[in-house]
PDB file of N, CA and C in Angstrom:
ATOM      1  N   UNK A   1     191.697-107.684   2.560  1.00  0.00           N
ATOM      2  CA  UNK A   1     193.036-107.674   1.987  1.00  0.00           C
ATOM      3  C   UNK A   1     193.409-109.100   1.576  1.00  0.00           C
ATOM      4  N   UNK A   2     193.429-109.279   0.648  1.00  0.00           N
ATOM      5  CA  UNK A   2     194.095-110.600  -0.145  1.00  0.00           C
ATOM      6  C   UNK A   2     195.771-110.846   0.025  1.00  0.00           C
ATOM      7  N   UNK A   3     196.046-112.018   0.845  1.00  0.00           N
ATOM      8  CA  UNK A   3     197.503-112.197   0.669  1.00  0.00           C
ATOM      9  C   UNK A   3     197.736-113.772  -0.020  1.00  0.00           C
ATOM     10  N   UNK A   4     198.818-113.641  -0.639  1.00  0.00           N
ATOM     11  CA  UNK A   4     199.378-114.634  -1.325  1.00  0.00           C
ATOM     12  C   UNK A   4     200.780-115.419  -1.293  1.00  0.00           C
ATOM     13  N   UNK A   5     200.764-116.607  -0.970  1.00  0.00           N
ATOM     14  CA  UNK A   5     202.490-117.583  -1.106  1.00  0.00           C
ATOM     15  C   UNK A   5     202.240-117.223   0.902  1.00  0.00           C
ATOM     16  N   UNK A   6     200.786-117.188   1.474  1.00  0.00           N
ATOM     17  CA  UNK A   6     201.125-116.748   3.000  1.00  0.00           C
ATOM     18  C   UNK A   6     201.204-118.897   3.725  1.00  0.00           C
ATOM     19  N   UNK A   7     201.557-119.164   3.883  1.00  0.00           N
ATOM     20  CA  UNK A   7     202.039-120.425   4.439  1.00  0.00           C
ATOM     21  C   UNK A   7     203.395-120.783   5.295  1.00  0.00           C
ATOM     22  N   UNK A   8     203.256-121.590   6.260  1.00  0.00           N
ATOM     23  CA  UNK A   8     204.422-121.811   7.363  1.00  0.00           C
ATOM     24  C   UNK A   8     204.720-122.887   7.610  1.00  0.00           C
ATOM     25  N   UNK A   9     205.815-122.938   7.901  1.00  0.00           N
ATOM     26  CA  UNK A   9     206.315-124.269   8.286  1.00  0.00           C
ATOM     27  C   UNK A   9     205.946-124.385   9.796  1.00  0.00           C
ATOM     28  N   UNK A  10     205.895-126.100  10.249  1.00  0.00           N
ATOM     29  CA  UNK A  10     205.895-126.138  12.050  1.00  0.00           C
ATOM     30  C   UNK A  10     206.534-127.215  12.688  1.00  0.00           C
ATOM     31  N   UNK A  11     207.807-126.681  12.743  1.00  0.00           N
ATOM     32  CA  UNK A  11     208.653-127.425  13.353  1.00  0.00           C
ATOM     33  C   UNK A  11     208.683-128.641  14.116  1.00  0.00           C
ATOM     34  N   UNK A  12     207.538-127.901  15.188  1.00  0.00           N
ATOM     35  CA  UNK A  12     206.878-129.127  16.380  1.00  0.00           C
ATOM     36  C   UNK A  12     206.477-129.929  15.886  1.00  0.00           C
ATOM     37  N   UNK A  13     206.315-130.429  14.652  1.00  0.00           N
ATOM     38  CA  UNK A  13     205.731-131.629  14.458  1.00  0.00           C
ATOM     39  C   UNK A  13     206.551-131.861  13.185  1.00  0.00           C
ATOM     40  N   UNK A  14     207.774-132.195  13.773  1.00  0.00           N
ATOM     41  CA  UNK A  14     208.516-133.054  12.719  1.00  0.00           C
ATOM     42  C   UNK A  14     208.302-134.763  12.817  1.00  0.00           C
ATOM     43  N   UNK A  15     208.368-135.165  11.814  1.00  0.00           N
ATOM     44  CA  UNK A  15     208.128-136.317  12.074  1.00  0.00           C
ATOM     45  C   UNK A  15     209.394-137.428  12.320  1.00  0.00           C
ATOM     46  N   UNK A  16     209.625-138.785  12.604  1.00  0.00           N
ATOM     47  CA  UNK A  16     210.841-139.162  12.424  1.00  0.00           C
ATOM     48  C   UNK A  16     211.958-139.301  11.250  1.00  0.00           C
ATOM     49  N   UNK A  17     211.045-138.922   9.901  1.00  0.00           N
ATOM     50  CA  UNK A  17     211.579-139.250   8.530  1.00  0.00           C
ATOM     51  C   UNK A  17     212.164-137.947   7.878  1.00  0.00           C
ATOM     52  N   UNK A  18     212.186-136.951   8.833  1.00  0.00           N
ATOM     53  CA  UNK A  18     213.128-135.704   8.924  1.00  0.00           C
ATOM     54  C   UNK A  18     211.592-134.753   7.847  1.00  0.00           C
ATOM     55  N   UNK A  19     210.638-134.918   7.935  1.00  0.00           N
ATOM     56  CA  UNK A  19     209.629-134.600   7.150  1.00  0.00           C
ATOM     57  C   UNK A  19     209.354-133.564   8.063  1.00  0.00           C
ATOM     58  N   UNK A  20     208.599-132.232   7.803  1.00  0.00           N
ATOM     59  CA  UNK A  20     207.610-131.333   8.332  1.00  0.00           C
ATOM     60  C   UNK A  20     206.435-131.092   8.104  1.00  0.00           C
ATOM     61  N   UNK A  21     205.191-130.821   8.485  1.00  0.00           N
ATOM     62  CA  UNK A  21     204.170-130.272   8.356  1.00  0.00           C
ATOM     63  C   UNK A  21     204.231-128.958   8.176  1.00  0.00           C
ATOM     64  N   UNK A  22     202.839-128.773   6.567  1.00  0.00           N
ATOM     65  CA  UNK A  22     203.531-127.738   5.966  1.00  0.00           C
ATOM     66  C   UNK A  22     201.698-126.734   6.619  1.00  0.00           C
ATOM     67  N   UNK A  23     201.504-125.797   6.667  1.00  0.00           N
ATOM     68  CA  UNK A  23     200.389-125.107   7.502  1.00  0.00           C
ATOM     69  C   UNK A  23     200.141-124.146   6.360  1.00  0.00           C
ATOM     70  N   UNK A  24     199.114-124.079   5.309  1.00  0.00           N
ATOM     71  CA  UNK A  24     198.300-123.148   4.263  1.00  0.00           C
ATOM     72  C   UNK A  24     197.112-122.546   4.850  1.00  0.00           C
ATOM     73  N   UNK A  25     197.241-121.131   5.224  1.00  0.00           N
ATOM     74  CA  UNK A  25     195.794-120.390   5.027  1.00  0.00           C
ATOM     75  C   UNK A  25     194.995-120.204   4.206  1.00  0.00           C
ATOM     76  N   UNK A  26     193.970-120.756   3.833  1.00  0.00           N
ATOM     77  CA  UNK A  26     193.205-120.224   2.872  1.00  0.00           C
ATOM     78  C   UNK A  26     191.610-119.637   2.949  1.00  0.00           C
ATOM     79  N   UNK A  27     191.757-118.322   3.000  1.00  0.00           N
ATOM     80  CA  UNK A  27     190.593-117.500   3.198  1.00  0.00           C
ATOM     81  C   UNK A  27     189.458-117.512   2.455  1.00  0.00           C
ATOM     82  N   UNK A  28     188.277-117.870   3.210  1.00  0.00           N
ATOM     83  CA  UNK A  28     187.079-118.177   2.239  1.00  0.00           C
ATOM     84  C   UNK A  28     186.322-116.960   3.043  1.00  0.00           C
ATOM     85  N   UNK A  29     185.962-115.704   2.114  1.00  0.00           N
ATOM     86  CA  UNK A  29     185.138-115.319   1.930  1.00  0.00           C
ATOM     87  C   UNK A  29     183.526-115.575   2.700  1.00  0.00           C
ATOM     88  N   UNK A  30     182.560-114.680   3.204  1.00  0.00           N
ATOM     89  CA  UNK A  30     181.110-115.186   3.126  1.00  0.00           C
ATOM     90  C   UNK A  30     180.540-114.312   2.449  1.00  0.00           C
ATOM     91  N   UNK A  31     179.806-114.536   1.467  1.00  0.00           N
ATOM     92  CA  UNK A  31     179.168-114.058   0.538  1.00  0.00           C
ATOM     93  C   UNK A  31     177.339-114.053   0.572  1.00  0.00           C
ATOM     94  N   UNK A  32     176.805-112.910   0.215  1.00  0.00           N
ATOM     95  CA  UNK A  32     175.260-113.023   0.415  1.00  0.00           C
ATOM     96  C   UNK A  32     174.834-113.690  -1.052  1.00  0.00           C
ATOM     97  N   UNK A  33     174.088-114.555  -1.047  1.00  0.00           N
ATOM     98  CA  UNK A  33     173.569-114.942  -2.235  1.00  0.00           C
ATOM     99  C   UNK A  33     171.878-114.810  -2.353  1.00  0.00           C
ATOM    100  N   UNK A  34     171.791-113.553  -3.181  1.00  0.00           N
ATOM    101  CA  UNK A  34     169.964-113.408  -3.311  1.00  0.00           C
ATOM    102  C   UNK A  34     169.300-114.654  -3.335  1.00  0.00           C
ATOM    103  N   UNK A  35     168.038-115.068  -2.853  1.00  0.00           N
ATOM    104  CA  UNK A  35     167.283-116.175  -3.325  1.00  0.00           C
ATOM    105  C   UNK A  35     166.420-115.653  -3.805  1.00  0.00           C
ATOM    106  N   UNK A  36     165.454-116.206  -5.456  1.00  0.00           N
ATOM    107  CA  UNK A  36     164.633-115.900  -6.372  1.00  0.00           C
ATOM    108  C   UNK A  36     163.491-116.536  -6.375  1.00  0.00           C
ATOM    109  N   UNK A  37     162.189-116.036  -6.188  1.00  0.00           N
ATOM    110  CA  UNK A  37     161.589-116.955  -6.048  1.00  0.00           C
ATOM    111  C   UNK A  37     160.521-116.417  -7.059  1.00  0.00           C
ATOM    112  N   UNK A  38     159.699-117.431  -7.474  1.00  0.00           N
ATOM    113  CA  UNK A  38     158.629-117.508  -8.686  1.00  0.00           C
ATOM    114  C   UNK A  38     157.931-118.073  -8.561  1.00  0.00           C
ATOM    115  N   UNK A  39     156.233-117.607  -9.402  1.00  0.00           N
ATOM    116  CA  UNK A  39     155.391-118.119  -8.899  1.00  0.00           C
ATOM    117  C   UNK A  39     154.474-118.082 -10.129  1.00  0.00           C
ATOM    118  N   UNK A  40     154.170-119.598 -10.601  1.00  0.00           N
ATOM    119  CA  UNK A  40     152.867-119.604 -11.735  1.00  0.00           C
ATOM    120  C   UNK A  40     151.466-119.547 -11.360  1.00  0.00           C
ATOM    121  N   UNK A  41     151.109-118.671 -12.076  1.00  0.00           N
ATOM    122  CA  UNK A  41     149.623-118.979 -11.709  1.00  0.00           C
ATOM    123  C   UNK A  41     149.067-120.567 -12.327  1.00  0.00           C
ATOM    124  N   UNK A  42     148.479-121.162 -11.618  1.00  0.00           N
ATOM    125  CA  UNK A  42     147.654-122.377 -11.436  1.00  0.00           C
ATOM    126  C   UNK A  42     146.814-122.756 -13.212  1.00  0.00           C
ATOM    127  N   UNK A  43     147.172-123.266 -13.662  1.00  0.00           N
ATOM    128  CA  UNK A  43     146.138-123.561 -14.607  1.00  0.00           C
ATOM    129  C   UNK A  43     146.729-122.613 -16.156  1.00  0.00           C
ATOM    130  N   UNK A  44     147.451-122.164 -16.121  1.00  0.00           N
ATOM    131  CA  UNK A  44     147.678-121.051 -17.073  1.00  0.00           C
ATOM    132  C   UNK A  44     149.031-121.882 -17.948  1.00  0.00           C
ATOM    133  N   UNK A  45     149.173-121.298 -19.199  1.00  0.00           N
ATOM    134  CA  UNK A  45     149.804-121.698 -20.428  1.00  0.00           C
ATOM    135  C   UNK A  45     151.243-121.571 -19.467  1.00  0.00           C
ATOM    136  N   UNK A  46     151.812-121.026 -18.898  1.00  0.00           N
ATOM    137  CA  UNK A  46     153.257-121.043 -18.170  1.00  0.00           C
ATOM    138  C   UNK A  46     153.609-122.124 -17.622  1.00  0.00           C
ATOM    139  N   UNK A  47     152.295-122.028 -16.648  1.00  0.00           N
ATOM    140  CA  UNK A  47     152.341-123.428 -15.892  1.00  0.00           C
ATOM    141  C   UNK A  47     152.102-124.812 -16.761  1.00  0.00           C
ATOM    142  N   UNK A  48     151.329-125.029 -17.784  1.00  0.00           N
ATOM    143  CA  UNK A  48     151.306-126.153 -18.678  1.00  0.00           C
ATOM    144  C   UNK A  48     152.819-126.703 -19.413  1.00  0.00           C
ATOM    145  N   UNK A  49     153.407-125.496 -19.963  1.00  0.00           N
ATOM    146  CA  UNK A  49     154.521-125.099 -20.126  1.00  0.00           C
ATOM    147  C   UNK A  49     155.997-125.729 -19.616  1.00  0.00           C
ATOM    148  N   UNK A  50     156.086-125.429 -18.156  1.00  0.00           N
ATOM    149  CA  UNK A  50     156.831-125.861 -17.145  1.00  0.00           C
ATOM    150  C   UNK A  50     156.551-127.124 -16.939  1.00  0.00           C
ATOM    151  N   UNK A  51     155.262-127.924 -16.537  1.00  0.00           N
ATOM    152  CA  UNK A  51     155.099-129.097 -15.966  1.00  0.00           C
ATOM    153  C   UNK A  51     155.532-129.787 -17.173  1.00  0.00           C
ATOM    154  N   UNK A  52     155.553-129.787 -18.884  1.00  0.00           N
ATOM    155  CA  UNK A  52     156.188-130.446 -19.822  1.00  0.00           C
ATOM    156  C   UNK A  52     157.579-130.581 -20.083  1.00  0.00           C
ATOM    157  N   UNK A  53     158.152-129.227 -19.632  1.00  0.00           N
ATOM    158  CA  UNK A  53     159.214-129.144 -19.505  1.00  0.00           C
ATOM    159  C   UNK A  53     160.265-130.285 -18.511  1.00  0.00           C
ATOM    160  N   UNK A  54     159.645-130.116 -17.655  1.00  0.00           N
ATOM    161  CA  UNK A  54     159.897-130.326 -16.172  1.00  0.00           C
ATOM    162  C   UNK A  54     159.884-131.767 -16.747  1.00  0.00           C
ATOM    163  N   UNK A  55     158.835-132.512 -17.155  1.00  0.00           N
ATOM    164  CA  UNK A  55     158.676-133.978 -17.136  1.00  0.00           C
ATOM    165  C   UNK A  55     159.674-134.534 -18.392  1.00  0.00           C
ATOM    166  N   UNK A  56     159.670-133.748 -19.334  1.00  0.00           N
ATOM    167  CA  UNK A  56     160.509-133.882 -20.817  1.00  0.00           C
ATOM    168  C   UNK A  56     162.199-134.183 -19.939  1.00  0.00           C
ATOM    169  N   UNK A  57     162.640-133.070 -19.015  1.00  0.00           N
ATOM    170  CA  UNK A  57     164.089-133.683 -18.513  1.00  0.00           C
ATOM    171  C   UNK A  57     164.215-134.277 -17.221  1.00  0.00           C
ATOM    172  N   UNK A  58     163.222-134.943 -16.864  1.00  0.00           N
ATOM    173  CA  UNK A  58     162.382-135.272 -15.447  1.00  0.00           C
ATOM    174  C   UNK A  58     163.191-137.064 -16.466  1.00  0.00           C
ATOM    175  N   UNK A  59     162.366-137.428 -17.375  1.00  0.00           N
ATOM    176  CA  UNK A  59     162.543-138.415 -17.778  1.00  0.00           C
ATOM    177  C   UNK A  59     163.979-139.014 -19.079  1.00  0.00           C
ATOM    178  N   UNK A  60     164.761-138.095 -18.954  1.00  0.00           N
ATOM    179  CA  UNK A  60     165.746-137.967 -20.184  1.00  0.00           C
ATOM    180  C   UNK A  60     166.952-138.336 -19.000  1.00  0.00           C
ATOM    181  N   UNK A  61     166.645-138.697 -17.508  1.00  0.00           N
ATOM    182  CA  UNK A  61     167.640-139.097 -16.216  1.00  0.00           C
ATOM    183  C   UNK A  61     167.804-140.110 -16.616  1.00  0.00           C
ATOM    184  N   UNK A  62     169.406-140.829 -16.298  1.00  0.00           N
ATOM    185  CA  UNK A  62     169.447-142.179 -16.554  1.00  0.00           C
ATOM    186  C   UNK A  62     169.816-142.840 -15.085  1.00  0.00           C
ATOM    187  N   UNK A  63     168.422-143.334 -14.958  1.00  0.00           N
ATOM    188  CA  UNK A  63     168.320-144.183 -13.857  1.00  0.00           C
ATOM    189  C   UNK A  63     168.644-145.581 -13.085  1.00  0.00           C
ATOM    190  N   UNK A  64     169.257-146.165 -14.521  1.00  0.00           N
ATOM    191  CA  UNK A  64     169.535-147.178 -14.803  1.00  0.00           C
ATOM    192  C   UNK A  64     170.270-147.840 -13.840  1.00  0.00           C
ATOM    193  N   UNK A  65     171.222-146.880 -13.029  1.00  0.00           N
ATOM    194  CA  UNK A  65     172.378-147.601 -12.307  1.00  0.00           C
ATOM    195  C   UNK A  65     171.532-147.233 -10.560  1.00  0.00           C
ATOM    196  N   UNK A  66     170.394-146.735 -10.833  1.00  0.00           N
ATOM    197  CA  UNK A  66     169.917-146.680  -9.176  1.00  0.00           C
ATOM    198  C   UNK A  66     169.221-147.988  -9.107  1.00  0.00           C
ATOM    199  N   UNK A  67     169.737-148.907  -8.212  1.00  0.00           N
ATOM    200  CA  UNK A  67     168.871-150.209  -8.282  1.00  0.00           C
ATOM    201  C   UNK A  67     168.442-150.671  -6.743  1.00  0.00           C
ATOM    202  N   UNK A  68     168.713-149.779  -5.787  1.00  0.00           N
ATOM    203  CA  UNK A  68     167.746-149.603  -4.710  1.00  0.00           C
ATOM    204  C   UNK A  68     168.195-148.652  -3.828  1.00  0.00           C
ATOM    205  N   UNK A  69     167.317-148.597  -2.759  1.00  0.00           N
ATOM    206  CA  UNK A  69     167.204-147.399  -2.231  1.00  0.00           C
ATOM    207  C   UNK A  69     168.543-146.718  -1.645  1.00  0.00           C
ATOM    208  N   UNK A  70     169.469-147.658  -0.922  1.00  0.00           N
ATOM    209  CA  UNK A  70     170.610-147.149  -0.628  1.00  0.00           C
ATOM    210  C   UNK A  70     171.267-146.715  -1.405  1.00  0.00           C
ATOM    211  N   UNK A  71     171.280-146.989  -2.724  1.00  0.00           N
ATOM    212  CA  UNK A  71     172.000-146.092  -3.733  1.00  0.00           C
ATOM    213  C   UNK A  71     171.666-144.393  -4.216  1.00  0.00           C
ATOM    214  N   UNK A  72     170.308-144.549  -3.849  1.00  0.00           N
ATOM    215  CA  UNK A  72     169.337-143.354  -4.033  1.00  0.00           C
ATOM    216  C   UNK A  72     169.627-142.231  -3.067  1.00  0.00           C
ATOM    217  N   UNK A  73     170.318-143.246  -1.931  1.00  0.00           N
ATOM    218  CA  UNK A  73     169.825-142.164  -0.771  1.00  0.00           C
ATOM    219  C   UNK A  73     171.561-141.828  -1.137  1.00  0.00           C
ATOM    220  N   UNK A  74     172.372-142.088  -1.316  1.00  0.00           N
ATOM    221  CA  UNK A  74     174.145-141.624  -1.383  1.00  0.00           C
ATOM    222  C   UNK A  74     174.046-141.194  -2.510  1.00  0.00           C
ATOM    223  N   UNK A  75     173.075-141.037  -3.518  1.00  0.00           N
ATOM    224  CA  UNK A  75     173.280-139.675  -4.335  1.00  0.00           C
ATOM    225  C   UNK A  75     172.392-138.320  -4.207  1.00  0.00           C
ATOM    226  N   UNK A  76     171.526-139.005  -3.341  1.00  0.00           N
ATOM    227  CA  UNK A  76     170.507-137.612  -2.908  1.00  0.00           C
ATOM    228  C   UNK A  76     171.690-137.132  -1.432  1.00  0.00           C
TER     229      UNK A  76
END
């Protein structure tokens, strides 16, 4: 059941500046997500295919601003 505008005020924690804390539910869902998996055969036009692919936007990254490893590792 989906509810909406559901939020409360909480008194107990007023602050001194006559301010309240404001308390939002927000319901997240768990959801199944299929995983897909694929498989080239070894040596075959698919696979030649893919590994060009793969390297064509493998190298079109602009790397420019990774200039050592700690930077590498806070975007991985």
């Amino acid at each position: 059941m989906e509810e909406f505008n559901n939020h409360q005020t909480m008194p107990e924690l007023w602050s001194p500046l006559d301010h309240i804390s404001l308390s939002i539910l927000i319901i997240i869902e768990e959801e199944h997500i299929q995983e897909k998996k694929q498989t080239i055969v070894k040596n075959s036009e698919e696979g030649k295919n893919f590994i060009n692919e793969f390297r064509n936007k493998l190298s079109s990254i602009d790397i420019s601003y990774i200039f050592n490893s700690d930077v590498l590792e806070q975007i991985t």
